[in-house]
PDB file of N, CA and C in Angstrom:
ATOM      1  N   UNK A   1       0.831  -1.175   0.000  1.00  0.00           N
ATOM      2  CA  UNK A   1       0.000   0.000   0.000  1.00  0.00           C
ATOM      3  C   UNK A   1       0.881   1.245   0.000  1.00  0.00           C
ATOM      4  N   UNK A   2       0.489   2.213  -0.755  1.00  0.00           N
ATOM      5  CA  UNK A   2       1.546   3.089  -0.919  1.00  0.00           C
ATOM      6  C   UNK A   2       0.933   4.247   0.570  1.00  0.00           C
ATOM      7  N   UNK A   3       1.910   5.013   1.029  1.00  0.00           N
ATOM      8  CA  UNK A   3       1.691   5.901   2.006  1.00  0.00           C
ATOM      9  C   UNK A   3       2.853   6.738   1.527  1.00  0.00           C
ATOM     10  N   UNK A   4       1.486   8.444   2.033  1.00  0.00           N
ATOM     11  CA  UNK A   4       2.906   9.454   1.873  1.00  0.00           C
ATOM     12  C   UNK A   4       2.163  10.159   2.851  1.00  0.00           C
ATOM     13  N   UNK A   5       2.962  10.940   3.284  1.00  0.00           N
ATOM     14  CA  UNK A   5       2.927  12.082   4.354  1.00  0.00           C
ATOM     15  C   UNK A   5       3.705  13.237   4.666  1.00  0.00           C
ATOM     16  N   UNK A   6       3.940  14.112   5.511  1.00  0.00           N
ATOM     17  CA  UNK A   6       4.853  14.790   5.738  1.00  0.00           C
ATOM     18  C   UNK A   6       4.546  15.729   6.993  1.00  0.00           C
ATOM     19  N   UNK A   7       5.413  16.080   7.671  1.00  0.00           N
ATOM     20  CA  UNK A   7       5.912  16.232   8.616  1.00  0.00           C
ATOM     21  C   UNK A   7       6.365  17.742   9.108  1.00  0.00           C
ATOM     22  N   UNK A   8       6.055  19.007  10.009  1.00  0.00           N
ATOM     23  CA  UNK A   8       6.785  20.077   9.903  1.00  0.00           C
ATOM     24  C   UNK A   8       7.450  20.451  10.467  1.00  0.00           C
ATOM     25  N   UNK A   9       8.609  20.915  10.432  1.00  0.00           N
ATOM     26  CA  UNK A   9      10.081  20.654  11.727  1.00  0.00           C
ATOM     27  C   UNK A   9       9.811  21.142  12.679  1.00  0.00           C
ATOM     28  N   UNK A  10      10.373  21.136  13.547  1.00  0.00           N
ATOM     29  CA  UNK A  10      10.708  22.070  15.057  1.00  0.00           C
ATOM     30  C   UNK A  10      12.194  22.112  15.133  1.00  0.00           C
ATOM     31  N   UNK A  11      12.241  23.088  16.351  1.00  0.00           N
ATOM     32  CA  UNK A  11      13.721  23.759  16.891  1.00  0.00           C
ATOM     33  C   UNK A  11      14.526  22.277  17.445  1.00  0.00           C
ATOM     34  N   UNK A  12      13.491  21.233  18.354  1.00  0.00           N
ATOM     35  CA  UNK A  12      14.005  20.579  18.750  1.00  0.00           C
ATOM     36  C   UNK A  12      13.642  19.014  18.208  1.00  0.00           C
ATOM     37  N   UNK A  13      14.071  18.206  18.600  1.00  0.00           N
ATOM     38  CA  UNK A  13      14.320  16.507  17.656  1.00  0.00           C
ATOM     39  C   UNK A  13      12.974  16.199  17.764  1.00  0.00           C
ATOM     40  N   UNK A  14      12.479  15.533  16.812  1.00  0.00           N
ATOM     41  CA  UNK A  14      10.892  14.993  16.573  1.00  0.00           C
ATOM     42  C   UNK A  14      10.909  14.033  15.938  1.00  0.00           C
ATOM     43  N   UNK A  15      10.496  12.984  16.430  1.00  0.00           N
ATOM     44  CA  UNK A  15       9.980  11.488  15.486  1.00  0.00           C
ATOM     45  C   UNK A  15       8.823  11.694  14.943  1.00  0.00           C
ATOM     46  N   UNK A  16       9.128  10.882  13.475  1.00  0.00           N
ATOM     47  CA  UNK A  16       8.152  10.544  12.879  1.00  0.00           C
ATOM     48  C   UNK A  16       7.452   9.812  12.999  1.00  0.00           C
ATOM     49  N   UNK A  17       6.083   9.852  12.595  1.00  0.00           N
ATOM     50  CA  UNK A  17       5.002   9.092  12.870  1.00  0.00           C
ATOM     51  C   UNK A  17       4.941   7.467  12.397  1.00  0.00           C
ATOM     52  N   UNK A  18       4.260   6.595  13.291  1.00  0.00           N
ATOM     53  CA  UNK A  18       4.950   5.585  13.258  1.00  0.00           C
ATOM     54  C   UNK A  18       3.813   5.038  12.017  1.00  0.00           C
ATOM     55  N   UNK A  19       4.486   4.246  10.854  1.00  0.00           N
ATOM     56  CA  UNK A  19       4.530   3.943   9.718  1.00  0.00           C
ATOM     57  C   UNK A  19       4.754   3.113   9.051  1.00  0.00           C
ATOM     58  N   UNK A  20       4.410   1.826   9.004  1.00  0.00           N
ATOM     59  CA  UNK A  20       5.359   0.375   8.416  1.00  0.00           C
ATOM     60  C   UNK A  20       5.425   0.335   6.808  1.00  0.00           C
ATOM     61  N   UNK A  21       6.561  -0.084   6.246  1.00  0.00           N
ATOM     62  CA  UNK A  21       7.070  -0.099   4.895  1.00  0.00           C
ATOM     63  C   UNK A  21       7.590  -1.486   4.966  1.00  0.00           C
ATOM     64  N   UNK A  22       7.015  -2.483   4.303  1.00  0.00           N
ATOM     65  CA  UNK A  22       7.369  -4.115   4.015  1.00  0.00           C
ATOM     66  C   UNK A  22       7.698  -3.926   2.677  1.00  0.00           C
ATOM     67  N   UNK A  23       6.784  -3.223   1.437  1.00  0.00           N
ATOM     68  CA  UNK A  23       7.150  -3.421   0.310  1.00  0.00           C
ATOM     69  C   UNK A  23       7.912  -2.715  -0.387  1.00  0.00           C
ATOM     70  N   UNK A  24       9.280  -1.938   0.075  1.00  0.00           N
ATOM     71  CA  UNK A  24       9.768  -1.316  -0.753  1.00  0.00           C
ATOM     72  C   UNK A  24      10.614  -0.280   0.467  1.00  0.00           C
ATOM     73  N   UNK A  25      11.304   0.597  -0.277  1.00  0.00           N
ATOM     74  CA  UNK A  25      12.603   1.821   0.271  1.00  0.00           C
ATOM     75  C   UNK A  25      11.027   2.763   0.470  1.00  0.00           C
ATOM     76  N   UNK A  26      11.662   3.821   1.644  1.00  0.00           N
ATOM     77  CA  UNK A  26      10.576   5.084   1.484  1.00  0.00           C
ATOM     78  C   UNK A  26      11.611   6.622   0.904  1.00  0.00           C
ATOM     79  N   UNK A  27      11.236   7.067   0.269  1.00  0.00           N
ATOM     80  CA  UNK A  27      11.495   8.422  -0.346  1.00  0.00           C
ATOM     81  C   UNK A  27      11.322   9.057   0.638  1.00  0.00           C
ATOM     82  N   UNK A  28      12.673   9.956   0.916  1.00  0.00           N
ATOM     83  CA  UNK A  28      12.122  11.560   2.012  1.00  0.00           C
ATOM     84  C   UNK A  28      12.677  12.537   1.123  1.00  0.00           C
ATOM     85  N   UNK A  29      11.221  13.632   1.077  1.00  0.00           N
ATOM     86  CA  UNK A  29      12.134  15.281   0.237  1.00  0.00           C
ATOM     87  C   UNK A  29      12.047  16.354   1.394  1.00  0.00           C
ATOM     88  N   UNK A  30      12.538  17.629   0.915  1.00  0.00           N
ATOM     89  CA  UNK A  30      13.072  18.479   1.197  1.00  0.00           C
ATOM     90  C   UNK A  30      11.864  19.508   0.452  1.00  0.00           C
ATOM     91  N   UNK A  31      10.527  19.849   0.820  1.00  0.00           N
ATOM     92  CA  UNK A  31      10.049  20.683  -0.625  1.00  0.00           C
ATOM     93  C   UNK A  31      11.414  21.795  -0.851  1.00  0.00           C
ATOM     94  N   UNK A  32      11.347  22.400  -2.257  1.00  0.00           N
ATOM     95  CA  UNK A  32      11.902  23.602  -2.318  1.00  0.00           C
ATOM     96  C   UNK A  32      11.385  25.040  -1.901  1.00  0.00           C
ATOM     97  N   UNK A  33      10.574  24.896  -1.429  1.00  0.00           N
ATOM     98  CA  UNK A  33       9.693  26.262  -0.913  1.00  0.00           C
ATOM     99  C   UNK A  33      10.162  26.217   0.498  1.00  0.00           C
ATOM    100  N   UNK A  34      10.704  25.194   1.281  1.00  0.00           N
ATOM    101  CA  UNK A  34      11.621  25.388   2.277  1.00  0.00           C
ATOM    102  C   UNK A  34      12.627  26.602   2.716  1.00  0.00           C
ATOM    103  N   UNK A  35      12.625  27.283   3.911  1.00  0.00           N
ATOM    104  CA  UNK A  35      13.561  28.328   3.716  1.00  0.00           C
ATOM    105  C   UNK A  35      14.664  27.812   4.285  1.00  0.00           C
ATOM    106  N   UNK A  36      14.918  26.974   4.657  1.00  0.00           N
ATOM    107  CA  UNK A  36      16.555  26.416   5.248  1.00  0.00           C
ATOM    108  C   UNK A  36      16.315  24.615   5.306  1.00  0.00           C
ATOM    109  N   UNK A  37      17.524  24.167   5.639  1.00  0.00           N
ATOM    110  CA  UNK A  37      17.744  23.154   5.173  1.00  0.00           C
ATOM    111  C   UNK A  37      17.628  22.448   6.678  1.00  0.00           C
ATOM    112  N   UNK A  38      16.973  21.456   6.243  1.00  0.00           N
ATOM    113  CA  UNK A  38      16.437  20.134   7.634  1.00  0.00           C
ATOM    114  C   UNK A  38      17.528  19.138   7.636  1.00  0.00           C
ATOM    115  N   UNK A  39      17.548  18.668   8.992  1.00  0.00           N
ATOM    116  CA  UNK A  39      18.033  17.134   8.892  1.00  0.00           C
ATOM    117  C   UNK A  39      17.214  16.362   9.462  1.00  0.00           C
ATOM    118  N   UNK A  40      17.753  14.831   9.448  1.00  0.00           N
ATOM    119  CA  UNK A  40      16.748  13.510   9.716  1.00  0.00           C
ATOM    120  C   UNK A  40      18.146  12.727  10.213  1.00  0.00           C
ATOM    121  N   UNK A  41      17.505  11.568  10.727  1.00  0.00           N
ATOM    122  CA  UNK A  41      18.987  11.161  11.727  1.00  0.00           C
ATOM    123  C   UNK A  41      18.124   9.652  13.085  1.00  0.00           C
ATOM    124  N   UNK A  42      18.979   9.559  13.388  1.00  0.00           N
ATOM    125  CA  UNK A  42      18.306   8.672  14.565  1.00  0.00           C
ATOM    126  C   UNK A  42      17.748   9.678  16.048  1.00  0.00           C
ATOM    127  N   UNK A  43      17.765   8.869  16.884  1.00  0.00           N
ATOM    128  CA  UNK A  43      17.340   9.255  17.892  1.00  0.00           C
ATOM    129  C   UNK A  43      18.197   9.997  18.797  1.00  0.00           C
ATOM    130  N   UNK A  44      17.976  12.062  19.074  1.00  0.00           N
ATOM    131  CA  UNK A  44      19.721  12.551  19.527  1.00  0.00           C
ATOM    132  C   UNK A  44      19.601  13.758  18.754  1.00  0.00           C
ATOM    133  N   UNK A  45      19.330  12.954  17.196  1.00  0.00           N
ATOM    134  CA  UNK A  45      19.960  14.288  16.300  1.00  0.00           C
ATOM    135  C   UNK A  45      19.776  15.588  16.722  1.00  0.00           C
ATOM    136  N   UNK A  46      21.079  16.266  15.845  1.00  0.00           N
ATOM    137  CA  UNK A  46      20.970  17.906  16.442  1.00  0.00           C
ATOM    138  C   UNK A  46      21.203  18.781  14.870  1.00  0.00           C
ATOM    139  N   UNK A  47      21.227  19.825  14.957  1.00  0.00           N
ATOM    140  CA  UNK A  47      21.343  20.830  13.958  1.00  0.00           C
ATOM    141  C   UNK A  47      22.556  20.273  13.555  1.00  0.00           C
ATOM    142  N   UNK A  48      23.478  20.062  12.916  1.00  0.00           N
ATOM    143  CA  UNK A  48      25.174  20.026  12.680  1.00  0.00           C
ATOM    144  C   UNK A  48      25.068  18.131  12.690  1.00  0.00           C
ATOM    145  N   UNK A  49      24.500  17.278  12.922  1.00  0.00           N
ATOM    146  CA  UNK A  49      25.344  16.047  13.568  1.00  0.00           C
ATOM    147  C   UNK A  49      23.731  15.191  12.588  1.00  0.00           C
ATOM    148  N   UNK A  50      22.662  15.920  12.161  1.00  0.00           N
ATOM    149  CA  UNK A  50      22.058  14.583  10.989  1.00  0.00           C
ATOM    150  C   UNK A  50      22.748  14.681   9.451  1.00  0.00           C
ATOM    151  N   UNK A  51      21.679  14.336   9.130  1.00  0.00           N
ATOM    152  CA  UNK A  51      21.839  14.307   7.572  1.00  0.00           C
ATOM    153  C   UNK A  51      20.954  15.217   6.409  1.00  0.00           C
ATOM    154  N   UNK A  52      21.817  16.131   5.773  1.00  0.00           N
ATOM    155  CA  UNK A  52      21.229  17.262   5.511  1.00  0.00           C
ATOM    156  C   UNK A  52      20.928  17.328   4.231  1.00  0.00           C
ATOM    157  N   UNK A  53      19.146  18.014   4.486  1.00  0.00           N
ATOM    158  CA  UNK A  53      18.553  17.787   3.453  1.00  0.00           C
ATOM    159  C   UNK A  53      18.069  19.502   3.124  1.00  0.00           C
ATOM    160  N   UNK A  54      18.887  20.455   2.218  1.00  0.00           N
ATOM    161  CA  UNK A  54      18.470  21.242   1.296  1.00  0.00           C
ATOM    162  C   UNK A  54      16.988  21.488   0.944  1.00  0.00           C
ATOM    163  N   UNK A  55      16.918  22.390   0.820  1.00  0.00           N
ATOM    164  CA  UNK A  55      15.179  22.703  -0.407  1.00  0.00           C
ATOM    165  C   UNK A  55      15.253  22.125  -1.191  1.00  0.00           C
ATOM    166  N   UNK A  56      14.378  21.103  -1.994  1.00  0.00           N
ATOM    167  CA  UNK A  56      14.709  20.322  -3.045  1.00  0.00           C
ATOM    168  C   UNK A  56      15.338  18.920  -3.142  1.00  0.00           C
ATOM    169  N   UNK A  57      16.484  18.836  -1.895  1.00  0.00           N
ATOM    170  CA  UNK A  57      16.865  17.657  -1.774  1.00  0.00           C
ATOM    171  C   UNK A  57      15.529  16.417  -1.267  1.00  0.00           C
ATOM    172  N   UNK A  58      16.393  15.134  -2.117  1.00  0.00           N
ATOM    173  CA  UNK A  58      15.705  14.020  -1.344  1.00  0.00           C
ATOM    174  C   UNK A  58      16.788  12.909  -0.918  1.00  0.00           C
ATOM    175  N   UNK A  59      16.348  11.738  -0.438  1.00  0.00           N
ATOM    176  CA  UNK A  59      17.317  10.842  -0.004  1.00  0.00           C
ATOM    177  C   UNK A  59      15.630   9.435   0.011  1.00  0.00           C
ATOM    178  N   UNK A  60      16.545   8.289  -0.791  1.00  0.00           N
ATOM    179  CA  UNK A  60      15.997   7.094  -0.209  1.00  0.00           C
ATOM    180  C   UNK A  60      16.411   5.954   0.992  1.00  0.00           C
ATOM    181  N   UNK A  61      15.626   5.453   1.710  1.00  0.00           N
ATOM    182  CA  UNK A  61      16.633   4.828   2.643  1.00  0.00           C
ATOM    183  C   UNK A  61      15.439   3.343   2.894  1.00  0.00           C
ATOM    184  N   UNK A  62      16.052   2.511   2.971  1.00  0.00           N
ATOM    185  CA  UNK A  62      14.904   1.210   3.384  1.00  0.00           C
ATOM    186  C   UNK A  62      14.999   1.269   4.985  1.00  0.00           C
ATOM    187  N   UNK A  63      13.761   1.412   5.302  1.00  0.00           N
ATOM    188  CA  UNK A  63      13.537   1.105   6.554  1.00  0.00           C
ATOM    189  C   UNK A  63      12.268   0.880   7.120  1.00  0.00           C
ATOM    190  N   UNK A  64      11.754  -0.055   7.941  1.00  0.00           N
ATOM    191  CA  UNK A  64      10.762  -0.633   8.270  1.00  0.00           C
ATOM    192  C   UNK A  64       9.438   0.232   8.658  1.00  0.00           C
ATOM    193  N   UNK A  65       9.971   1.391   9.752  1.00  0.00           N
ATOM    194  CA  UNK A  65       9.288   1.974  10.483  1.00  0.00           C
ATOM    195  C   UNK A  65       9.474   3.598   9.730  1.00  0.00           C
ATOM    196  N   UNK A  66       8.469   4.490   9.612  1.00  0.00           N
ATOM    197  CA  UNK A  66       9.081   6.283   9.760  1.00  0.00           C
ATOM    198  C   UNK A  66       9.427   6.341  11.132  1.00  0.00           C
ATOM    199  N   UNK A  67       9.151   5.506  12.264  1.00  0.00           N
ATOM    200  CA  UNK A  67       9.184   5.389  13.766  1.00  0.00           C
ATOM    201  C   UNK A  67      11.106   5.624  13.875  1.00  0.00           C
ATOM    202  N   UNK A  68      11.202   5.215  12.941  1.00  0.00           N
ATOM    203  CA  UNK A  68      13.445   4.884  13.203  1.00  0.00           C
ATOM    204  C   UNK A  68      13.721   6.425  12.437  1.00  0.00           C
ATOM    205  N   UNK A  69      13.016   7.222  12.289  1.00  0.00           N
ATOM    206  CA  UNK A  69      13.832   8.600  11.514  1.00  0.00           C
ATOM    207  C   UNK A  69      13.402   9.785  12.668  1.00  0.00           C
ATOM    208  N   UNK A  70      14.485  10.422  13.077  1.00  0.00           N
ATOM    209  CA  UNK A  70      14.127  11.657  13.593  1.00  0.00           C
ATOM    210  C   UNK A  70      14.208  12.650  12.946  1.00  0.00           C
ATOM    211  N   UNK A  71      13.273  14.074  12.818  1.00  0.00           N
ATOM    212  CA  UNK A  71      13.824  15.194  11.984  1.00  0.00           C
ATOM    213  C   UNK A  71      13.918  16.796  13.174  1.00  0.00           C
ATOM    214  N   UNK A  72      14.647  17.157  12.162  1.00  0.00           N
ATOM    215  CA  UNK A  72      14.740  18.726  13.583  1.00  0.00           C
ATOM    216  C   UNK A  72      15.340  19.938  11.988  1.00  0.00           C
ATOM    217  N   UNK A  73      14.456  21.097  12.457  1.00  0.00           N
ATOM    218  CA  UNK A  73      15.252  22.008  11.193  1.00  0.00           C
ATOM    219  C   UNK A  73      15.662  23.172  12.212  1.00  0.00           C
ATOM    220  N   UNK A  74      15.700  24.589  11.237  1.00  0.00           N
ATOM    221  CA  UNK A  74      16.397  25.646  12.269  1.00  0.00           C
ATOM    222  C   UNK A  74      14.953  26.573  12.182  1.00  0.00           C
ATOM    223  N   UNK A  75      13.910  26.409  11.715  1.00  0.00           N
ATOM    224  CA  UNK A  75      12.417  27.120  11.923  1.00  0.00           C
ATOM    225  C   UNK A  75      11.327  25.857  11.915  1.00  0.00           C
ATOM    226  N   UNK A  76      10.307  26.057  12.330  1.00  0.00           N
ATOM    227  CA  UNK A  76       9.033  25.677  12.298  1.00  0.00           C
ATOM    228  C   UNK A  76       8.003  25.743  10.800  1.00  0.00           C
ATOM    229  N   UNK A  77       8.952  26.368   9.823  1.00  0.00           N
ATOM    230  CA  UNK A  77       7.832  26.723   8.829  1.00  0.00           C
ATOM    231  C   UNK A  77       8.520  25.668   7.607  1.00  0.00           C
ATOM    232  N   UNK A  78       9.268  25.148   7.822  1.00  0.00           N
ATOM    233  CA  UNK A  78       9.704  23.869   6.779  1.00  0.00           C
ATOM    234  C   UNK A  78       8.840  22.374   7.133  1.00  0.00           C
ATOM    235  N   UNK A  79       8.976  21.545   6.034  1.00  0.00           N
ATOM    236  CA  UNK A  79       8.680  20.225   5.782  1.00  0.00           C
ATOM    237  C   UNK A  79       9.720  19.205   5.562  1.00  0.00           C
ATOM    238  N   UNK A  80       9.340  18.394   5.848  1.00  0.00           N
ATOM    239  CA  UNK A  80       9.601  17.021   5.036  1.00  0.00           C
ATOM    240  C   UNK A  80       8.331  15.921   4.754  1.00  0.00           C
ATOM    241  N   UNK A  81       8.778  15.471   3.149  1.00  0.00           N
ATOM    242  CA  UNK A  81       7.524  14.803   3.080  1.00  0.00           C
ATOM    243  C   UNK A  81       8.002  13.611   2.334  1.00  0.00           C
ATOM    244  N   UNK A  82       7.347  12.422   2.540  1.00  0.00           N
ATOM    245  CA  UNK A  82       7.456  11.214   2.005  1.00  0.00           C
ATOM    246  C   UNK A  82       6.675  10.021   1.264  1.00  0.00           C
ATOM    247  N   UNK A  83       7.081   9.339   0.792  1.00  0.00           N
ATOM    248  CA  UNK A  83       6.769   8.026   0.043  1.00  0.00           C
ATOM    249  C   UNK A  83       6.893   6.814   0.224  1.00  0.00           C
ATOM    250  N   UNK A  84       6.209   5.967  -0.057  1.00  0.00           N
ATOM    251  CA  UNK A  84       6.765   4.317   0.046  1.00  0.00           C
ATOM    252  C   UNK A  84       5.677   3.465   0.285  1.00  0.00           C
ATOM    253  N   UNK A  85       6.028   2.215   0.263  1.00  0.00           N
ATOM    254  CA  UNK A  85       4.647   1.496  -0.158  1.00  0.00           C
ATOM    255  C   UNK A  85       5.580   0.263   0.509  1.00  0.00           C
TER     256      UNK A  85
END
């Protein structure tokens, strides 16, 4: 079943909503209407120490749960949004 969603940062670390993916990798973007750049990361992450995702950027990653991704940006008015089935 395909599922997408998305998510809007905060100052401080936030898990994603919990989500199971059996059939496939899930897609995470970056919209470009973003005004600064987010990261996503495990459980911890900080501004400087995830994995950084640009306006526009995306990244695929296989993983079971959205429950295993944390995200944190440097405003409240960005996204991340995703895919996977």
């Amino acid at each position: 079943m395909l599922t997408t969603g998305q998510q809007a940062t905060t100052t401080a670390a936030v898990v994603l909503p919990a989500a199971s993916f059996a059939a496939g990798p899930v897609t995470f973007k970056a919209p470009k209407a973003n005004a600064a750049a987010i990261e996503i990361g495990k459980s911890g992450v900080t501004v400087g120490t995830g994995f950084v995702l640009d306006p526009g950027d995306s990244v695929t990653l296989n993983i079971g749960n959205l429950s295993q991704v944390y995200l944190i940006g440097a405003n409240t008015t960005d996204k991340l949004t995703w895919i996977g089935a």
